[in-house]
N, C-alpha and C. Protein backbone atom coordinates (compact mmCIF):
# COMPACT_ATOMS: atom_id res chain seq x y z
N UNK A 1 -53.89 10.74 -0.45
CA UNK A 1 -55.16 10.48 -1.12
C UNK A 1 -55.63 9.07 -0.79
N UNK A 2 -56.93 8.74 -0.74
CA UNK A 2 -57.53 7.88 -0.27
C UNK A 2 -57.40 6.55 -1.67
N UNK A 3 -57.41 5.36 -1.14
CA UNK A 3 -57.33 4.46 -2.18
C UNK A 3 -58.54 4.67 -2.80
N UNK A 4 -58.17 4.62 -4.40
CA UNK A 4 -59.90 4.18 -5.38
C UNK A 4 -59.77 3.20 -5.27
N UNK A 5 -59.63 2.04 -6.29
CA UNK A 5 -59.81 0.73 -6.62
C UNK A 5 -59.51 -0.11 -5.75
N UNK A 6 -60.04 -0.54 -5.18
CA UNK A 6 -59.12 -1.44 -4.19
C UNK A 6 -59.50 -3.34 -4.52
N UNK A 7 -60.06 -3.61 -5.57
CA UNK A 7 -59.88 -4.56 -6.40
C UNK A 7 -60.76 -5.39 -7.12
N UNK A 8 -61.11 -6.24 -7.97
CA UNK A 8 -62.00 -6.99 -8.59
C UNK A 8 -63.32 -7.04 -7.81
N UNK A 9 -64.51 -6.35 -8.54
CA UNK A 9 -65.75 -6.69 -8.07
C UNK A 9 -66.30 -7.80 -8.95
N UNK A 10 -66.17 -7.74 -9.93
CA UNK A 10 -67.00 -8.76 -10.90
C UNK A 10 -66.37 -8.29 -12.23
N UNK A 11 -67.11 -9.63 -13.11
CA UNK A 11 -66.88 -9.81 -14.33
C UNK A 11 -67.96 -10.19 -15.16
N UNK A 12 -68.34 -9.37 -15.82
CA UNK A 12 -69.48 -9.19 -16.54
C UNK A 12 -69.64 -9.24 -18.05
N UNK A 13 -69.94 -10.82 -18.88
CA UNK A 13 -70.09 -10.47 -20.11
C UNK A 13 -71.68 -10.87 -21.23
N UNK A 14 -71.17 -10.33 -22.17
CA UNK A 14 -72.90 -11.00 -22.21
C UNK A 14 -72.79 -12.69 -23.52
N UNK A 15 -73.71 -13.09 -23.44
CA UNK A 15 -73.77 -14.95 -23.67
C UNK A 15 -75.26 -14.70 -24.53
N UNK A 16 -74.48 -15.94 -25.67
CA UNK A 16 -76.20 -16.24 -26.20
C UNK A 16 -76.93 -16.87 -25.34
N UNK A 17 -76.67 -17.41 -24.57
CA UNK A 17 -77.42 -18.56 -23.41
C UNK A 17 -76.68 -18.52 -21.82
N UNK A 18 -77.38 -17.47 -21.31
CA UNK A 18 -76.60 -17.16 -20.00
C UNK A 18 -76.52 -19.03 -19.14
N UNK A 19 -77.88 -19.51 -19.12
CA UNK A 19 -77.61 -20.57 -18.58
C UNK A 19 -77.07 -21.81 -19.03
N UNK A 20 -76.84 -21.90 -19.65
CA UNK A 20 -75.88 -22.82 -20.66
C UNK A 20 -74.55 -22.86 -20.64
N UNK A 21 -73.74 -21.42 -20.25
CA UNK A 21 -72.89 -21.11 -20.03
C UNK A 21 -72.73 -20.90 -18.36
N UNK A 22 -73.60 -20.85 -17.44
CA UNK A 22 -73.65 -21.31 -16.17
C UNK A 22 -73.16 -22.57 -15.67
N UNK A 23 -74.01 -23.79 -16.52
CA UNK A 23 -74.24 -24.36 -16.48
C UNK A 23 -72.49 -25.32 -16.89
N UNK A 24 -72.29 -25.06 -17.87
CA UNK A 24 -70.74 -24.95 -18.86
C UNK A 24 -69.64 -25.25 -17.44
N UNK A 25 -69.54 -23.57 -16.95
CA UNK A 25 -69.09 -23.48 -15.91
C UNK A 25 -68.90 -24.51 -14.62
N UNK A 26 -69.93 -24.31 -14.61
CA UNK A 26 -70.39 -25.31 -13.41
C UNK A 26 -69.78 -26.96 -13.52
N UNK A 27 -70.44 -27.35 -14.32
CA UNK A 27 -69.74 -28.74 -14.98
C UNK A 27 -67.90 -28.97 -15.05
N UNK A 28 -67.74 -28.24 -15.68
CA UNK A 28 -66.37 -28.31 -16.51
C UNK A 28 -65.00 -27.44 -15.29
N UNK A 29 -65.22 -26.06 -14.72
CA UNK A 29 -64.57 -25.75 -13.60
C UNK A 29 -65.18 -25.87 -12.13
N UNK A 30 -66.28 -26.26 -12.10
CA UNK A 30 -66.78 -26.27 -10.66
C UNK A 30 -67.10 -25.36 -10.10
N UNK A 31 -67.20 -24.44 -10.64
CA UNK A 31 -67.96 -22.61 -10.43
C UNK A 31 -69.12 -23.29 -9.71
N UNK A 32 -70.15 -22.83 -8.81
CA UNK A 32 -70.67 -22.63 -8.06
C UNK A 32 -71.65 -21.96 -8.14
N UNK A 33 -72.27 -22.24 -9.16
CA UNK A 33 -73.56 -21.11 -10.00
C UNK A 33 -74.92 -20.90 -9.01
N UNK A 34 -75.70 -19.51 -9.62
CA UNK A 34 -77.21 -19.45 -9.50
C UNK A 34 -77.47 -19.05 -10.15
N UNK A 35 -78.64 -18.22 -10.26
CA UNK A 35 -79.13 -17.42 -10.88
C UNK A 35 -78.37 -16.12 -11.70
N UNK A 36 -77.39 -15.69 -10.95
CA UNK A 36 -76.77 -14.36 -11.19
C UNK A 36 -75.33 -15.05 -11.66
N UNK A 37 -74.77 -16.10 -11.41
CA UNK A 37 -73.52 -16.45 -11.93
C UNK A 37 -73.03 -17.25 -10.82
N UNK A 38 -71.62 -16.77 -10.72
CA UNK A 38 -71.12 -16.98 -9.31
C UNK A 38 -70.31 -16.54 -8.44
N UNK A 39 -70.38 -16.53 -7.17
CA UNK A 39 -69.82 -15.39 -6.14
C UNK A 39 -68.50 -16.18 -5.99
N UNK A 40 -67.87 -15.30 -5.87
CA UNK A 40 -66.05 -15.91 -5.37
C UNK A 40 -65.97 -15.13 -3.94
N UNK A 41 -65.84 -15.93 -2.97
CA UNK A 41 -65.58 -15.29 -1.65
C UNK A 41 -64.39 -15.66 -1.44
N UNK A 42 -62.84 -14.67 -0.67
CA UNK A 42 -61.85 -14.36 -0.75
C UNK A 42 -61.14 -13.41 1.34
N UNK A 43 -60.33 -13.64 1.44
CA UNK A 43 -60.10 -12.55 2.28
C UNK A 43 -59.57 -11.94 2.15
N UNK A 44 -59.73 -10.05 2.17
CA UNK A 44 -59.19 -9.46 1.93
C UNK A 44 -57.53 -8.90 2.44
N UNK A 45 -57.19 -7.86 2.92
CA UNK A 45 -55.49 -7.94 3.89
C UNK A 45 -55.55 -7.84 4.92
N UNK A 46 -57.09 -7.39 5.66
CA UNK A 46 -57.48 -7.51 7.09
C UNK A 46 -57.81 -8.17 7.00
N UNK A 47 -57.81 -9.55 6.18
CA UNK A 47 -58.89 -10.76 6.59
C UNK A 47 -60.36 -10.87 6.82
N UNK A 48 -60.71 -9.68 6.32
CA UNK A 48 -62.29 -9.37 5.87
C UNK A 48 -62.78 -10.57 5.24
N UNK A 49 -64.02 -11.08 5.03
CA UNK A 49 -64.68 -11.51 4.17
C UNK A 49 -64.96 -10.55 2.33
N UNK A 50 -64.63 -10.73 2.05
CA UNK A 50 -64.85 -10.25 0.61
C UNK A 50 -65.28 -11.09 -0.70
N UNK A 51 -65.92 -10.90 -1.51
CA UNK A 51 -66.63 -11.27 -2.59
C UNK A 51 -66.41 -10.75 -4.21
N UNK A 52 -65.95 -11.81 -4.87
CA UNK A 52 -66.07 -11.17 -6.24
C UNK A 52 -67.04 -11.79 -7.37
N UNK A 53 -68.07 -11.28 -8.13
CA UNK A 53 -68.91 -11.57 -9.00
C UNK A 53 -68.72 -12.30 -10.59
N UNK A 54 -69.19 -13.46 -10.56
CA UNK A 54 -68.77 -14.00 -12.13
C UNK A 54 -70.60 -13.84 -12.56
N UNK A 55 -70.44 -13.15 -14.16
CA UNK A 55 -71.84 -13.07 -14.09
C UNK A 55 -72.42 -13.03 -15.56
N UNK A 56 -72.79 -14.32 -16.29
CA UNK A 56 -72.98 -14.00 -17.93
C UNK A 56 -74.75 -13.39 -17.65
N UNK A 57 -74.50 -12.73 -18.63
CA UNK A 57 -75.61 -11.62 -19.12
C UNK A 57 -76.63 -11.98 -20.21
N UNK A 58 -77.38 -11.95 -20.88
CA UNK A 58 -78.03 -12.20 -22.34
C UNK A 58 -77.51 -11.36 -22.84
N UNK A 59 -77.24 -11.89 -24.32
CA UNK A 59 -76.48 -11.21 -25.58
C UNK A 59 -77.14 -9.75 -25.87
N UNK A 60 -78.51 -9.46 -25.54
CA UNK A 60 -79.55 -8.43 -25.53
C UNK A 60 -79.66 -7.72 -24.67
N UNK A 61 -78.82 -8.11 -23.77
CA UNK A 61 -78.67 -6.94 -22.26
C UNK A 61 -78.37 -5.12 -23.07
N UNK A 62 -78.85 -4.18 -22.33
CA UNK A 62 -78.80 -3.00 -22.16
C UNK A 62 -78.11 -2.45 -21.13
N UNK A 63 -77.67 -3.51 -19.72
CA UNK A 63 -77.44 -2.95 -19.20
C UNK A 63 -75.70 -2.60 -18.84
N UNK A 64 -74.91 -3.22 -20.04
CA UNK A 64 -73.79 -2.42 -20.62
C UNK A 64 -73.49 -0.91 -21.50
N UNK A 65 -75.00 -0.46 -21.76
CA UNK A 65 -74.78 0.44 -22.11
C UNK A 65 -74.29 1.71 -21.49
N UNK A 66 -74.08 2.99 -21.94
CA UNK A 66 -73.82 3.28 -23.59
C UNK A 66 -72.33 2.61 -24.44
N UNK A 67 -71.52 1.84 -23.80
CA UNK A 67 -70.41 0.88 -24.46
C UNK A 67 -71.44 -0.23 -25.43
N UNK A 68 -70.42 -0.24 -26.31
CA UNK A 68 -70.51 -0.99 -27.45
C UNK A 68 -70.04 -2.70 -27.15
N UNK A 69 -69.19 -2.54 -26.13
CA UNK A 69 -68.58 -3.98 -26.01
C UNK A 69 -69.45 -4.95 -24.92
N UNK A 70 -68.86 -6.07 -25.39
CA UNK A 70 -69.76 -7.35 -24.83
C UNK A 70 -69.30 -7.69 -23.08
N UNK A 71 -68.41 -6.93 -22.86
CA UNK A 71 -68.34 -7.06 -21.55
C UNK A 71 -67.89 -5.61 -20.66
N UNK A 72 -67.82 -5.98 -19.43
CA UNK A 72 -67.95 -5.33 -18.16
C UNK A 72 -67.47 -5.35 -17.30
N UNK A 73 -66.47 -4.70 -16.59
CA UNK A 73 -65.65 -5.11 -15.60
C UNK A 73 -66.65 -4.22 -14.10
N UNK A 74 -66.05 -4.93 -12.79
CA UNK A 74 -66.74 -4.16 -11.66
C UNK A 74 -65.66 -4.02 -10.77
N UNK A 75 -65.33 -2.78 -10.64
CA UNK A 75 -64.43 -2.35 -9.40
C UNK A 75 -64.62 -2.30 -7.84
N UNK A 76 -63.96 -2.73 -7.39
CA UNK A 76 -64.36 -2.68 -5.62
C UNK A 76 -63.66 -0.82 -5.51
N UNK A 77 -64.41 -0.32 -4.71
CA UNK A 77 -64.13 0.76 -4.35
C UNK A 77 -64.10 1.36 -2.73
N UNK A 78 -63.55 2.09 -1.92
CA UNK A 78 -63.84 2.25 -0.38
C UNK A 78 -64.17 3.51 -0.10
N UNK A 79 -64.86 4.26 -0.96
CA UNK A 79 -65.61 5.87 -0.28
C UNK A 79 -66.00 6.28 -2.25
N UNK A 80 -66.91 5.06 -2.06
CA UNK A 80 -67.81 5.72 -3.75
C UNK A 80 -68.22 7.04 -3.84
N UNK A 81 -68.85 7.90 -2.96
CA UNK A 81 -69.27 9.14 -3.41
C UNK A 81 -67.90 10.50 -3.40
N UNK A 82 -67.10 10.08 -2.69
CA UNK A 82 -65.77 10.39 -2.49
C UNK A 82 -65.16 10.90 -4.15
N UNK A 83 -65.31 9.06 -4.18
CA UNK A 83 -64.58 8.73 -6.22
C UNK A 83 -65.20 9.48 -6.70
N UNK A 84 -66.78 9.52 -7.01
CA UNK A 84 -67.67 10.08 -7.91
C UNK A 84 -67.34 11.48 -7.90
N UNK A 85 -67.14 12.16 -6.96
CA UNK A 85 -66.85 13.34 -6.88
C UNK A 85 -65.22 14.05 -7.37
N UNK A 86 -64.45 12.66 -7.00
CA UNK A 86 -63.02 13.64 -7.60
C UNK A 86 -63.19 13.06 -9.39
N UNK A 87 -63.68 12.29 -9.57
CA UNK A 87 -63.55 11.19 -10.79
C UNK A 87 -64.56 12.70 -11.81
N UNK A 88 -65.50 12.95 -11.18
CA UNK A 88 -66.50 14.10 -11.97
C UNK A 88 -65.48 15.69 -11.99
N UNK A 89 -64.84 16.18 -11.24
CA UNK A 89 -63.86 17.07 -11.21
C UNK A 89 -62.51 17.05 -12.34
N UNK A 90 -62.71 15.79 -12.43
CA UNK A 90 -61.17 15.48 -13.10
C UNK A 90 -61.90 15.32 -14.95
N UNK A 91 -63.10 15.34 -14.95
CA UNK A 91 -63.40 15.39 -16.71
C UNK A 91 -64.37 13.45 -16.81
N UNK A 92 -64.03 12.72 -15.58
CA UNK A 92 -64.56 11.69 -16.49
C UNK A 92 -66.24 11.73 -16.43
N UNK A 93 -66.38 10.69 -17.80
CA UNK A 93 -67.53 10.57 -17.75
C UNK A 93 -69.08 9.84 -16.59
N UNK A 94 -69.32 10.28 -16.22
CA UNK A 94 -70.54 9.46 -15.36
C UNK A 94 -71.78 9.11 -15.91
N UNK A 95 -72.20 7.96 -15.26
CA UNK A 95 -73.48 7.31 -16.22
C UNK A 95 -74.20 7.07 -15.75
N UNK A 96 -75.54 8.21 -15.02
CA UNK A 96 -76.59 7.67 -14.33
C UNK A 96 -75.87 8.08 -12.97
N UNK A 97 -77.16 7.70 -12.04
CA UNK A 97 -76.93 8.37 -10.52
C UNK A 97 -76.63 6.92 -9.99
N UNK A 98 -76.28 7.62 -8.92
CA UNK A 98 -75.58 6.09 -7.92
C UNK A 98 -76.59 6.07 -6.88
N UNK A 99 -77.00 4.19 -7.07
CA UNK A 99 -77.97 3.39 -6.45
C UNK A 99 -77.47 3.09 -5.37
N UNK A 100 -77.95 2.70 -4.19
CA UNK A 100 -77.65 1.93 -2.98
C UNK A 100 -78.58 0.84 -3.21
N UNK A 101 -77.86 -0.48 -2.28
CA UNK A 101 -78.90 -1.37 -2.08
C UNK A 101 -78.61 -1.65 -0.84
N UNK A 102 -78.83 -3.14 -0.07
CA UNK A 102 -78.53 -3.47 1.56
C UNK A 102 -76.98 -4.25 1.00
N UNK A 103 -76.29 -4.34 -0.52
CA UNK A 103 -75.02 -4.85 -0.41
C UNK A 103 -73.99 -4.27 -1.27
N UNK A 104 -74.52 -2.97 -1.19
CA UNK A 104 -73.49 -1.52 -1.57
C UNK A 104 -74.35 -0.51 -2.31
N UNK A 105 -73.04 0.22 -2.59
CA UNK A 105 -73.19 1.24 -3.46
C UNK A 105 -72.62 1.02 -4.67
N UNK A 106 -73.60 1.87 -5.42
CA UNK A 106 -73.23 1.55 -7.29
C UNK A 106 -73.30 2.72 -7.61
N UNK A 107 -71.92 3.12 -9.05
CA UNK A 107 -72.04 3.92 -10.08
C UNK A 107 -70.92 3.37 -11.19
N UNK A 108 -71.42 4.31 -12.21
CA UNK A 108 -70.90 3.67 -13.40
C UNK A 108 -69.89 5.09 -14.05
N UNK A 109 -69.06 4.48 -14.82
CA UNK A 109 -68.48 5.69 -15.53
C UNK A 109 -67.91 5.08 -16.99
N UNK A 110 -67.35 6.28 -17.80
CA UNK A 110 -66.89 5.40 -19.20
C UNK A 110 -65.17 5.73 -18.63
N UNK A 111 -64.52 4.72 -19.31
CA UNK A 111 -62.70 5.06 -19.50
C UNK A 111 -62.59 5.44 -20.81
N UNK A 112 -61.44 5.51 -20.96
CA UNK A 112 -60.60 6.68 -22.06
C UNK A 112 -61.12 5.61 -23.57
N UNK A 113 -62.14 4.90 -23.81
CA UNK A 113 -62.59 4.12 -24.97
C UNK A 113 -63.67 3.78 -24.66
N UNK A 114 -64.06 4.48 -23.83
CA UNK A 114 -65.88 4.08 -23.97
C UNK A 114 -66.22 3.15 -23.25
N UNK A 115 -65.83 2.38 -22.56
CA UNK A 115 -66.17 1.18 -21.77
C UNK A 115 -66.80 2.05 -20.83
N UNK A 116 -67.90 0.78 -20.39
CA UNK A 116 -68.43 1.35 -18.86
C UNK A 116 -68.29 0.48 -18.09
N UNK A 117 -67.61 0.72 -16.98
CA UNK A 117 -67.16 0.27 -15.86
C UNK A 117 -68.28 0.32 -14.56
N UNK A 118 -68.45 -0.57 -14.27
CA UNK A 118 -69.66 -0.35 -12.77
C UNK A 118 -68.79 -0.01 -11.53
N UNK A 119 -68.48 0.87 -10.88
CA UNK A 119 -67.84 0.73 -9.32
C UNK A 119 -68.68 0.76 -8.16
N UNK A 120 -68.04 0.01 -7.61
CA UNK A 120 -68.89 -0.92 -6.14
C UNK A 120 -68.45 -0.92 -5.27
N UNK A 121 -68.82 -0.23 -3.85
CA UNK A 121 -68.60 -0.01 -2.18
C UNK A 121 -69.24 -0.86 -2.07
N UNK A 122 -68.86 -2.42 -1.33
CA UNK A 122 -69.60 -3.46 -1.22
C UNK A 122 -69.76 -3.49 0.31
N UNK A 123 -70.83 -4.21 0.88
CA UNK A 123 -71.46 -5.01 2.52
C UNK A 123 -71.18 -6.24 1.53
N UNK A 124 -70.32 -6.91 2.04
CA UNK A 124 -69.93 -8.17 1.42
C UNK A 124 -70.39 -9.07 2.48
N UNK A 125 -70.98 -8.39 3.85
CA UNK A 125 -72.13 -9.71 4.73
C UNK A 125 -73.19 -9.75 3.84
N UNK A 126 -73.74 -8.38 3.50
CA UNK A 126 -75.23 -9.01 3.09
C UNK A 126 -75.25 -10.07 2.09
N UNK A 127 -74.29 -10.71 1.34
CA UNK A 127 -74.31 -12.11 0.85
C UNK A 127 -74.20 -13.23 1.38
N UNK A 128 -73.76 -12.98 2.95
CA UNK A 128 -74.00 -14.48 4.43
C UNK A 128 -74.87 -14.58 3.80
């Protein structure tokens, strides 16, 4: 069987003051902020370029839903429609259709407590 997870896409929680807590970051560990948080670039075991996401949210975000909790984890994945398909066979839940953009593929699912998890087939160039 083909690997699922193959490791940390991001970390996603939500903040009364996303930039404040950017900002926090930035100051105090040297995180590397923008707009969206901050990217951790890494090599993977082929020595790929790879990327992982730090990313506070507003406390009013929706887009953790239908989970109740304040945060979000993001999985790296290597044949998303693959997952989606044995992951939908096997009973779990799916949330919404899976987006492409020019720096992957996205879908979401709940685990065994309701969390929703984002999983991500990343182009970890299109962030050069």
């Amino acid at each position: 069987m083909k690997k699922r997870v193959t490791g940390i896409g991001g970390l996603f929680f939500k903040s009364k003051d996303p930039k404040a807590s950017k900002d926090w970051y930035k100051k105090h560990l040297g995180f590397n902020t923008d707009d969206y948080g901050c990217t951790f670039w890494w090599k993977d075991k082929q020595g790929n370029d790879a990327t992982t996401q730090w990313s506070p949210f507003k406390d009013d975000t929706t887009y953790f839903e239908p989970s109740k909790k304040d945060f979000m984890f993001n999985y790296r994945v290597e044949d998303l429609e693959a997952l989606i398909k044995t992951l939908r066979e096997e009973g779990v839940t799916i949330v919404g259709d899976m987006q492409t953009y020019e720096y992957g593929k996205f879908a979401w699912i709940l685990d065994n407590e309701n969390n929703k998890i984002e999983l991500w087939e990343p182009i970890d160039a299109a962030f050069k």
